[in-house]
Protein backbone atom coordinates (compact mmCIF):
# COMPACT_ATOMS: atom_id res chain seq x y z
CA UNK A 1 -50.70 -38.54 -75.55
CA UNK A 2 -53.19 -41.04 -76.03
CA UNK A 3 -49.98 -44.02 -76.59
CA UNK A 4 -48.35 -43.57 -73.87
CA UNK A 5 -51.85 -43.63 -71.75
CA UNK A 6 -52.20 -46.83 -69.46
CA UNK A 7 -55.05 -48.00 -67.27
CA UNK A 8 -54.46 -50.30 -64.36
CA UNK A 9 -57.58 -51.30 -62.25
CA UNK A 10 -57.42 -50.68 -58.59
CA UNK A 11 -59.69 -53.43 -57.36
CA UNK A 12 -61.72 -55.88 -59.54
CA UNK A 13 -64.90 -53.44 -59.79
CA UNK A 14 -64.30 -50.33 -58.67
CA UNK A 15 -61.35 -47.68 -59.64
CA UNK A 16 -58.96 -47.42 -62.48
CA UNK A 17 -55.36 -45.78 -62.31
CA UNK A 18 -54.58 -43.44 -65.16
CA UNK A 19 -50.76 -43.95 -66.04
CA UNK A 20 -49.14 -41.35 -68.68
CA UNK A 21 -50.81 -38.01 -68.51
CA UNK A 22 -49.98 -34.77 -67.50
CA UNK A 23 -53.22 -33.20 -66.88
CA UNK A 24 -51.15 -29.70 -67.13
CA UNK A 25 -50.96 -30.55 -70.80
CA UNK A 26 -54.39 -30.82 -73.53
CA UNK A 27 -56.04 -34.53 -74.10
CA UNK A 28 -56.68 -35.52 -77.36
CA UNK A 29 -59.56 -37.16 -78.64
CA UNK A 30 -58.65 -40.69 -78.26
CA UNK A 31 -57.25 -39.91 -74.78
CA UNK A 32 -60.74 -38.75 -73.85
CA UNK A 33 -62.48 -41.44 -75.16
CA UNK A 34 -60.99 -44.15 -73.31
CA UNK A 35 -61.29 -41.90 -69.86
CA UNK A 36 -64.70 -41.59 -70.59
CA UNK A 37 -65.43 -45.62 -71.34
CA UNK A 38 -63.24 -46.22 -67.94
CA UNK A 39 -65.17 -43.82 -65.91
CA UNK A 40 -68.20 -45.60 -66.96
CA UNK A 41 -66.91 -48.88 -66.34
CA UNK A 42 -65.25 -47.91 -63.29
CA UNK A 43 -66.74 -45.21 -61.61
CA UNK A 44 -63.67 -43.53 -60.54
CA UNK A 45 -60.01 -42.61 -62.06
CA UNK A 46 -56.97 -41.87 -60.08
CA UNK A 47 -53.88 -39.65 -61.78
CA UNK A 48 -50.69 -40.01 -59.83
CA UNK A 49 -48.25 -37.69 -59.39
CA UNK A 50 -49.89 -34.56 -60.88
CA UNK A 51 -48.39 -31.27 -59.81
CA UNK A 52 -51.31 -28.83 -60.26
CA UNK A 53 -51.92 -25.80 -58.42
CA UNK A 54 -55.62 -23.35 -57.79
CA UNK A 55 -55.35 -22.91 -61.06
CA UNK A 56 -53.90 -25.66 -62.85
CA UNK A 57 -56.35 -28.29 -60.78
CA UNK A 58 -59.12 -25.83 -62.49
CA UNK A 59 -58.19 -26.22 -65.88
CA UNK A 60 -57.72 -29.69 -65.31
CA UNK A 61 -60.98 -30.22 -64.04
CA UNK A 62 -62.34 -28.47 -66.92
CA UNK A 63 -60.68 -31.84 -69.17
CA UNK A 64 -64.00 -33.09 -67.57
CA UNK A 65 -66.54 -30.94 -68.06
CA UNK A 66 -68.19 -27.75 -67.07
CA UNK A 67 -66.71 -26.66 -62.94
CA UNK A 68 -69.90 -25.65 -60.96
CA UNK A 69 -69.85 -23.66 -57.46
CA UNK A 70 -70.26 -25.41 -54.49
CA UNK A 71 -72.76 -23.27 -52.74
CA UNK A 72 -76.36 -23.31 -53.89
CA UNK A 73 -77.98 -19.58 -53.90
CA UNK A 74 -75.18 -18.90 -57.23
CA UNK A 75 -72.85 -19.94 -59.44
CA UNK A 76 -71.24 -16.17 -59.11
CA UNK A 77 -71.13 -16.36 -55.37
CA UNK A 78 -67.32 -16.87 -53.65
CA UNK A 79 -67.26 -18.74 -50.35
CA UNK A 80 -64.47 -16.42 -48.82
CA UNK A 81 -63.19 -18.81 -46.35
CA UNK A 82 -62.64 -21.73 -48.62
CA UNK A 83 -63.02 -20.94 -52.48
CA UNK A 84 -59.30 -19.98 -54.14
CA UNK A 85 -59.74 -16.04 -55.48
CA UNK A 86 -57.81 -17.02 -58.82
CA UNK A 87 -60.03 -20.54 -59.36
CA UNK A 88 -63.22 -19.37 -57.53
CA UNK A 89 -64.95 -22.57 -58.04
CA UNK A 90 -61.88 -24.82 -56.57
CA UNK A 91 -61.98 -24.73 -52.44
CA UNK A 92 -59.63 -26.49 -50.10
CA UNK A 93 -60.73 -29.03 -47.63
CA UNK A 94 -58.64 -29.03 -44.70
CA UNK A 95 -58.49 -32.08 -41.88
CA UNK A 96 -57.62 -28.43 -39.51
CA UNK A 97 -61.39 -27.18 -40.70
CA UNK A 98 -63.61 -26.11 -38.15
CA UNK A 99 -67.03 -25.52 -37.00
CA UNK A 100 -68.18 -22.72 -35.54
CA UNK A 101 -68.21 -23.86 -32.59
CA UNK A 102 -64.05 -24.75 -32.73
CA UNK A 103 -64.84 -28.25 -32.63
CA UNK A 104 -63.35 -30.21 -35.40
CA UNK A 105 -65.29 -30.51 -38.81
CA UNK A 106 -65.98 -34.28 -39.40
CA UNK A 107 -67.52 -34.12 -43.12
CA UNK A 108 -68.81 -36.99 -45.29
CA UNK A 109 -68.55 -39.77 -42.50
CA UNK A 110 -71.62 -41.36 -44.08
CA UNK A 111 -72.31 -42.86 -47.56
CA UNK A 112 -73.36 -40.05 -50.00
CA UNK A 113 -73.68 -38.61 -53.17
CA UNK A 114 -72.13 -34.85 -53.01
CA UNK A 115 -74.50 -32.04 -53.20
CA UNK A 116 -77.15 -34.28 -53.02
CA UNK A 117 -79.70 -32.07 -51.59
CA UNK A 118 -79.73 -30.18 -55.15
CA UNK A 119 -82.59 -30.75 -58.16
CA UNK A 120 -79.49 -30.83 -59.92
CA UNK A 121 -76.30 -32.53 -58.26
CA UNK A 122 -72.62 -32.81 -59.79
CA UNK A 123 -72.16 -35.15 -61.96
CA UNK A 124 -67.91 -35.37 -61.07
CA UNK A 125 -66.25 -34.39 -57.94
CA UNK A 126 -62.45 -34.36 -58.00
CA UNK A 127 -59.99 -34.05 -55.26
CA UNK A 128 -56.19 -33.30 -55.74
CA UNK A 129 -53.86 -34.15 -52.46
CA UNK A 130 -51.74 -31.61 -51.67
CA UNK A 131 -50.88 -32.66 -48.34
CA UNK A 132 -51.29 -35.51 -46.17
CA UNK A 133 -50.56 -37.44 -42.35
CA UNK A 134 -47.29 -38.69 -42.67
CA UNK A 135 -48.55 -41.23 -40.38
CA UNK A 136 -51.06 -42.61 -43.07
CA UNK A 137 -55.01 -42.59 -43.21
CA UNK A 138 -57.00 -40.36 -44.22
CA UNK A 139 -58.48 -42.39 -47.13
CA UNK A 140 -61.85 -42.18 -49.42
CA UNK A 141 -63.82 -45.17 -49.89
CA UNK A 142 -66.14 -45.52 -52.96
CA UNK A 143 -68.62 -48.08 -53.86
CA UNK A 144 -69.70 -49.09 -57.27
CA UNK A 145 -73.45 -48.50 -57.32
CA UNK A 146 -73.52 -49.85 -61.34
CA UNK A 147 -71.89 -53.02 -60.51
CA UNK A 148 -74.13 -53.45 -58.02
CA UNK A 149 -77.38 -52.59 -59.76
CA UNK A 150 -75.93 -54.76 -62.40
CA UNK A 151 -75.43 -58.00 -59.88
CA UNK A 152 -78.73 -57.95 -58.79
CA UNK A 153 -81.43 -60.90 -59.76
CA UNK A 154 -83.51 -59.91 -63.18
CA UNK A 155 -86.68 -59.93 -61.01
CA UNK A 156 -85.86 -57.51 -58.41
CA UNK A 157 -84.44 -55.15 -60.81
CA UNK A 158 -87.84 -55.05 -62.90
CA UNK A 159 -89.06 -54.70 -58.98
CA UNK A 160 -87.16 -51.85 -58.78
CA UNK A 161 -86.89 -49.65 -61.88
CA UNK A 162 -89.45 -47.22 -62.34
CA UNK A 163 -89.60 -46.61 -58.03
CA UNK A 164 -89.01 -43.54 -56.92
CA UNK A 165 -87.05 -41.78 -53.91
CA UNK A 166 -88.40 -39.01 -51.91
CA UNK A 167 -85.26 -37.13 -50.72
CA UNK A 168 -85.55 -34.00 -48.01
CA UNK A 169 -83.33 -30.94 -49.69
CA UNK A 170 -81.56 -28.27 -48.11
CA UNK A 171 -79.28 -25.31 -48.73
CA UNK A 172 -82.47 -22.75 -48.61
CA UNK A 173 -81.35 -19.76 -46.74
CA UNK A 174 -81.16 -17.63 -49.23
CA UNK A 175 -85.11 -17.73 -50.19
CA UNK A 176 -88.29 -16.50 -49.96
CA UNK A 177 -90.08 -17.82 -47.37
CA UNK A 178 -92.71 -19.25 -50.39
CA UNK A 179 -89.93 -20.43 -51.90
CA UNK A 180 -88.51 -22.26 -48.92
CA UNK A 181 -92.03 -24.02 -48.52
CA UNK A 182 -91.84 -25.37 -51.69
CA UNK A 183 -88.30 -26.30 -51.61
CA UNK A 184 -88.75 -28.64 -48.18
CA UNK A 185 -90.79 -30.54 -49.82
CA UNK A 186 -89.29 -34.09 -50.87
CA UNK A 187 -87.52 -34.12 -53.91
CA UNK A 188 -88.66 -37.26 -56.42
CA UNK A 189 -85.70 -39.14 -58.18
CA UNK A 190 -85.28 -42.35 -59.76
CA UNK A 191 -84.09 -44.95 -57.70
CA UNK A 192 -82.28 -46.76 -60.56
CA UNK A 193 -80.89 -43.78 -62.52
CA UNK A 194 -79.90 -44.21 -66.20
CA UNK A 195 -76.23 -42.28 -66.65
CA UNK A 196 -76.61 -40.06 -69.92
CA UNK A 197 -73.00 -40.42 -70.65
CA UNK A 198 -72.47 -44.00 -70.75
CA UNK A 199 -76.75 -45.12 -70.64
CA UNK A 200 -75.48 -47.55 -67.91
CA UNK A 201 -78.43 -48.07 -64.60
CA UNK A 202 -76.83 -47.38 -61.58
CA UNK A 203 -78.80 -47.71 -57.87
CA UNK A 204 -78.95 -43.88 -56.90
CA UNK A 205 -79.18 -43.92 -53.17
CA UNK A 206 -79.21 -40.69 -51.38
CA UNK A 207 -78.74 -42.37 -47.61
CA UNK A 208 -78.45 -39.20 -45.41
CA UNK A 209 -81.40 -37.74 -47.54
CA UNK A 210 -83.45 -40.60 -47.90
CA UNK A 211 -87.47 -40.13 -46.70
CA UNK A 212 -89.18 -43.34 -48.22
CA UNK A 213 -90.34 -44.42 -51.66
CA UNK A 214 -92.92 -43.17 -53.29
CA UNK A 215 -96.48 -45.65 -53.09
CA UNK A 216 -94.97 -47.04 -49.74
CA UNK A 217 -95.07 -46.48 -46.39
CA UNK A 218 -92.03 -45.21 -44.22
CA UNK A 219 -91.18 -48.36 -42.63
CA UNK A 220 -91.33 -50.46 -45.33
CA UNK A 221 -89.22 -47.99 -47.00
CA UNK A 222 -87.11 -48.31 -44.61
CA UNK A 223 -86.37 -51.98 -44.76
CA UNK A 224 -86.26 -52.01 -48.25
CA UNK A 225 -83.64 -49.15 -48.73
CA UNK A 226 -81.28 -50.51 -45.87
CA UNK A 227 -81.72 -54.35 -47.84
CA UNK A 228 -80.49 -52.40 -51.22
CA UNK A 229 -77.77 -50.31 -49.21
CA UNK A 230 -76.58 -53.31 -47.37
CA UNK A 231 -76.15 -54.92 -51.47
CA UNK A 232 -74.27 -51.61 -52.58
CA UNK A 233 -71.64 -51.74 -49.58
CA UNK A 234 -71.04 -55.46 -50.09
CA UNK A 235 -66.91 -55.33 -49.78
CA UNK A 236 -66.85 -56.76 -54.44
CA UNK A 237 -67.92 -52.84 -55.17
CA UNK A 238 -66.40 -51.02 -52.86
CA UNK A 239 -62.97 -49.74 -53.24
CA UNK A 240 -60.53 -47.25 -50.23
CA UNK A 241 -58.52 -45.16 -51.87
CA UNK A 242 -55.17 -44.64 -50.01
CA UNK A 243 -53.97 -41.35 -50.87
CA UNK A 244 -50.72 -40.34 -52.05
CA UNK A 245 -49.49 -36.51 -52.02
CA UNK A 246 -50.08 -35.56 -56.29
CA UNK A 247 -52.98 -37.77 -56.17
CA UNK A 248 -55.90 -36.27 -58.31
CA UNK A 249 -59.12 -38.32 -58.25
CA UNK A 250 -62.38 -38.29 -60.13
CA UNK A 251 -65.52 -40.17 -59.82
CA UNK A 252 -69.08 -40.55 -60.90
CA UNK A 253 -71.80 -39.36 -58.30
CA UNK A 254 -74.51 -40.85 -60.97
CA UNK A 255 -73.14 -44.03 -60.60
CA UNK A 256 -70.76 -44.25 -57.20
CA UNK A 257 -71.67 -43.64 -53.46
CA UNK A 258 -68.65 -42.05 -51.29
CA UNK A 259 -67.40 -41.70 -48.01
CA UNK A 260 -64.27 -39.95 -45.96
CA UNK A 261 -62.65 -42.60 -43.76
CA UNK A 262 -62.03 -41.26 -40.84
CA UNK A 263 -58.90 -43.78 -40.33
CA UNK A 264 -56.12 -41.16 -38.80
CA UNK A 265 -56.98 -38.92 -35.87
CA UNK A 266 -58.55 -35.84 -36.70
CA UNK A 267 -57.71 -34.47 -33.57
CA UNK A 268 -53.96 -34.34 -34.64
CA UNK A 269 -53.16 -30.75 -35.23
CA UNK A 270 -49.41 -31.25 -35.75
CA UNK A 271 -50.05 -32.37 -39.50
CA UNK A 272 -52.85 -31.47 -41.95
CA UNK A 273 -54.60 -33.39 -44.88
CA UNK A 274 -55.22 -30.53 -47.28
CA UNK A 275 -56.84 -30.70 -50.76
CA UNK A 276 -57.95 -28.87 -53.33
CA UNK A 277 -61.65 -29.92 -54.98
CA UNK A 278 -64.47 -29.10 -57.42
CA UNK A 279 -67.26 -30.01 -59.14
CA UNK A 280 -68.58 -30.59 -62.01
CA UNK A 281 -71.92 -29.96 -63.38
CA UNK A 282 -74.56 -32.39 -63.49
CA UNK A 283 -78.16 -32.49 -64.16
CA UNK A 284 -81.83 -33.55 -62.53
CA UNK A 285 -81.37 -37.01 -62.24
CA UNK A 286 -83.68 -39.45 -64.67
């Protein structure tokens, strides 16, 4: 496996493509190893052309590490309406999805880290693209938040390691009222976080969570965040992925902001841009 496995970068900072696997079929150990260097290079691996169905796309995902439920009250718990019964932790996003109101669902329009409102956010997410517009659109755009740490002037990253974010969290219906007290209050993380896989910094920015930094007031926290933000989205780190039907991609919420593209109209109910995704356990950011 791991000799006929060939990378090709997908812009000069951000996203690799992943050339002669079958993700239907085991990795071996060198195979892994360079996947793991390029994802934390990187940030984000594309496999063309996989075929992978509920179940398949779960064992695949499992190639990179432990699949994690979506919803936050349990692991055990099925979301009927979008989890898969055979591959409960794999759910399909659908561009027909919609609220409960009937008006269209428009998810992920702004920068974010997925499941960011947990102590304990995925550390993958991975989409596989089952179907798409045949008019086009409909793509992902990912920055490179290690690149960007990386790029910054020596002085203001001493400025800035060792601040700290406070983050508002959510997904508390399911608690105690004491227990929902304690869980609106902000949630402390690292503003440069240290990636325990590859010990790379990356710039964690949690922009629709964001409250201010800790030691400073909100509107200078405000200023500075939107200065460092501004840095991240420069056009160098960030990469659109144009999706292909087969496509399954990967990338590094410790180390990557995302966003869905809203570039096709999502009003369009003649065709449908389906996909199957999951997570994959992370840990308290540090």
């Amino acid at each position: 496996m791991a000799s006929t496995l060939t990378i090709r970068k997908l812009s000069p900072l951000v996203g690799s493509e992943v050339i002669g696997i079958d993700l239907t079929q085991p990795l071996d150990a060198e195979a892994h190893a360079t996947l793991n260097r390029e994802m934390g290079e990187r940030v984000a691996l594309v496999f063309r052309d996989q075929k992978l169905d509920a179940r398949s796309f779960f064992e695949a995902a499992k190639l990179f590490g432990e699949p994690t439920s979506s919803l936050r009250e349990s692991r055990e718990k099925v979301d009927a309406k979008a989890n898969i019964f055979e591959a409960p932790y794999v759910h399909q996003i659908s561009s027909r999805d919609r609220n409960d109101d009937g008006s269209v669902k428009l998810t992920g329009q702004m920068w974010h880290t997925d499941m960011s409102g947990h102590t304990s956010p995925p550390k993958y997410t991975i989409l596989h693209a089952l179907e798409l517009f045949h008019t086009g659109g409909g793509s992902t755009g990912l920055a490179n938040a290690r690149a960007a740490y990386e790029a910054l002037p020596e002085a203001f990253k001493q400025r800035l390691d060792g601040m700290q974010t406070a983050n508002t969290l959510n997904g508390t219906g399911a608690l105690t009222e004491m227990d929902r007290q304690k869980a609106m209050e902000p949630a402390i993380f690292p503003l440069v976080r240290t990636n325990k896989d590859s010990g790379k910094k990356a710039l964690y920015l949690l922009a629709n969570r964001f409250e201010y930094f800790v030691g400073m007031n909100p509107e200078d926290s405000r200023e500075l965040f939107d200065e460092i933000l501004e840095h991240v989205l420069k056009p160098a780190y960030v990469y659109h992925h144009q999706w292909k039907v087969g496509d399954m991609l990967i990338w590094d919420n410790r180390s990557a902001l995302h966003r869905a593209n809203y570039d096709y109209d999502p009003m369009d109910m003649t065709q449908e841009r389906l996909m199957y995704r999951v997570l994959i356990e992370g840990e308290r950011p540090e």
